[in-house]
Protein backbone atom coordinates (compact mmCIF):
# COMPACT_ATOMS: atom_id res chain seq x y z
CA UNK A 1 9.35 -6.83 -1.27
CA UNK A 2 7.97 -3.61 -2.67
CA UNK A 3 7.78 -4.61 -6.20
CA UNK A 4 4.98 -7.10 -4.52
CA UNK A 5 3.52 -4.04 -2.52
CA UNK A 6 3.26 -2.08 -5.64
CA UNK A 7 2.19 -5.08 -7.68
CA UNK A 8 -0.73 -5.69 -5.27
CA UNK A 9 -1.53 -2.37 -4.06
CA UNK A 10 -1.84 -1.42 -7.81
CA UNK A 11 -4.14 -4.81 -8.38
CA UNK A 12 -6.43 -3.58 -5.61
CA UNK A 13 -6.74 0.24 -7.23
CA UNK A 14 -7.47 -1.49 -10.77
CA UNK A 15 -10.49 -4.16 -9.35
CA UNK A 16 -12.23 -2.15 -6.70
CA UNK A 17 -11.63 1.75 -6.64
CA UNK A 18 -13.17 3.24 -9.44
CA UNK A 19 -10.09 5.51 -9.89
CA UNK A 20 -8.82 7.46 -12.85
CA UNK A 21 -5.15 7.82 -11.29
CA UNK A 22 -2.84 6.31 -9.17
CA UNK A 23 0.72 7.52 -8.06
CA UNK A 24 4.13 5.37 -6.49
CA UNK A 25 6.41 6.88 -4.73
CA UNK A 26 9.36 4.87 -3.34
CA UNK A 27 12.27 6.72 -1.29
CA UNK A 28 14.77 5.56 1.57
CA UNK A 29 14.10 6.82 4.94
CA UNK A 30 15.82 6.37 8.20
CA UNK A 31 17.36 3.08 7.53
CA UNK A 32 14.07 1.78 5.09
CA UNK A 33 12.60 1.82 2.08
CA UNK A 34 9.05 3.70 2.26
CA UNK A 35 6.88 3.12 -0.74
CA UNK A 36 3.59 5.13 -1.01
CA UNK A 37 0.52 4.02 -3.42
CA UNK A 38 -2.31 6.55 -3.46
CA UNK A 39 -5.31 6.63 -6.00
CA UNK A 40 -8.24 9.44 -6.37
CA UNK A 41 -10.70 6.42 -6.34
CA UNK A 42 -13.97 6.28 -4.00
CA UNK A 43 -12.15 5.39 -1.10
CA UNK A 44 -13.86 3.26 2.25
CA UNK A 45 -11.06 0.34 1.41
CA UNK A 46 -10.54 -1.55 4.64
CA UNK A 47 -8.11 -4.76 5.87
CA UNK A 48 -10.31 -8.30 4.94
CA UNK A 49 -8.58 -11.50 6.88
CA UNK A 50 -7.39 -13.22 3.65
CA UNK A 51 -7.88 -10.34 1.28
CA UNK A 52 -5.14 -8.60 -1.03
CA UNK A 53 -4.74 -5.57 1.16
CA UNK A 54 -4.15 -8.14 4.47
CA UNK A 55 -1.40 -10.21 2.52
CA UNK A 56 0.23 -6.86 1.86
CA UNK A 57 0.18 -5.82 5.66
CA UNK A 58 1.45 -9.48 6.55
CA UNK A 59 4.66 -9.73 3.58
CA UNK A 60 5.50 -6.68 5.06
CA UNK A 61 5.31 -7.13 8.98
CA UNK A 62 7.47 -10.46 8.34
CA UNK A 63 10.15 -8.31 6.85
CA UNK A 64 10.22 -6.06 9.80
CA UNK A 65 7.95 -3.36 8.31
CA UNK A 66 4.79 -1.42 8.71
CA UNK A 67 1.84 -1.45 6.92
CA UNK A 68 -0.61 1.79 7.10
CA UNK A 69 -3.61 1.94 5.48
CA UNK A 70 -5.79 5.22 4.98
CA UNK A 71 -8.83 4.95 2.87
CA UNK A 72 -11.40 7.60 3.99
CA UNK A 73 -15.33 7.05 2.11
CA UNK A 74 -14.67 9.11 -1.04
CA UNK A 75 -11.27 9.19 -0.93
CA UNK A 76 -8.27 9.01 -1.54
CA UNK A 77 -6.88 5.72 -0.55
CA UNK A 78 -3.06 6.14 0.43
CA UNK A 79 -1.08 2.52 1.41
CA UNK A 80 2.22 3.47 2.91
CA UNK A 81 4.67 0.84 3.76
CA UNK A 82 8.11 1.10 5.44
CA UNK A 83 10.61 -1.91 5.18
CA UNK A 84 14.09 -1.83 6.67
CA UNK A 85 16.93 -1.44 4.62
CA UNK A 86 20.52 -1.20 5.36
CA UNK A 87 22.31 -0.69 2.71
């Protein structure tokens, strides 16, 4: 699940937001795995039905997770997800 999180999240960063960097940071938390993508791009990125960032939100919802999105215009553009993991 988050190697397609990262995958896409990355995807999105490399088409449409005119960054120079982007970090990954993927950690357990209270029973789930949190993964955090941020970039320094231009920011103002926003949920589209059918759009890369959407299919993210929904993969992860049907696992049980959340999806947050923060994308302020200018920047930076953080995607945090949270998946549940047991073991």
């Amino acid at each position: 699940m988050l190697y397609f999180v990262v995958a896409e999240a990355l995807t999105n960063v490399a088409k449409h937001s005119g960054a120079t960097s982007a970090q990954v940071q993927v950690n357990r938390r209270d029973g789930a795995v949190c993964g955090r993508i941020t970039d320094n791009g231009r920011g103002s990125a926003y949920v589209t039905p059918g759009g890369g960032l959407s299919g993210i939100g929904d993969r992860v919802r049907s696992a049980g997770g959340t999806f947050t999105l923060t994308s302020p215009e200018g920047g930076p553009t953080e995607i945090e997800v949270l998946v549940p993991c047991e073991s």
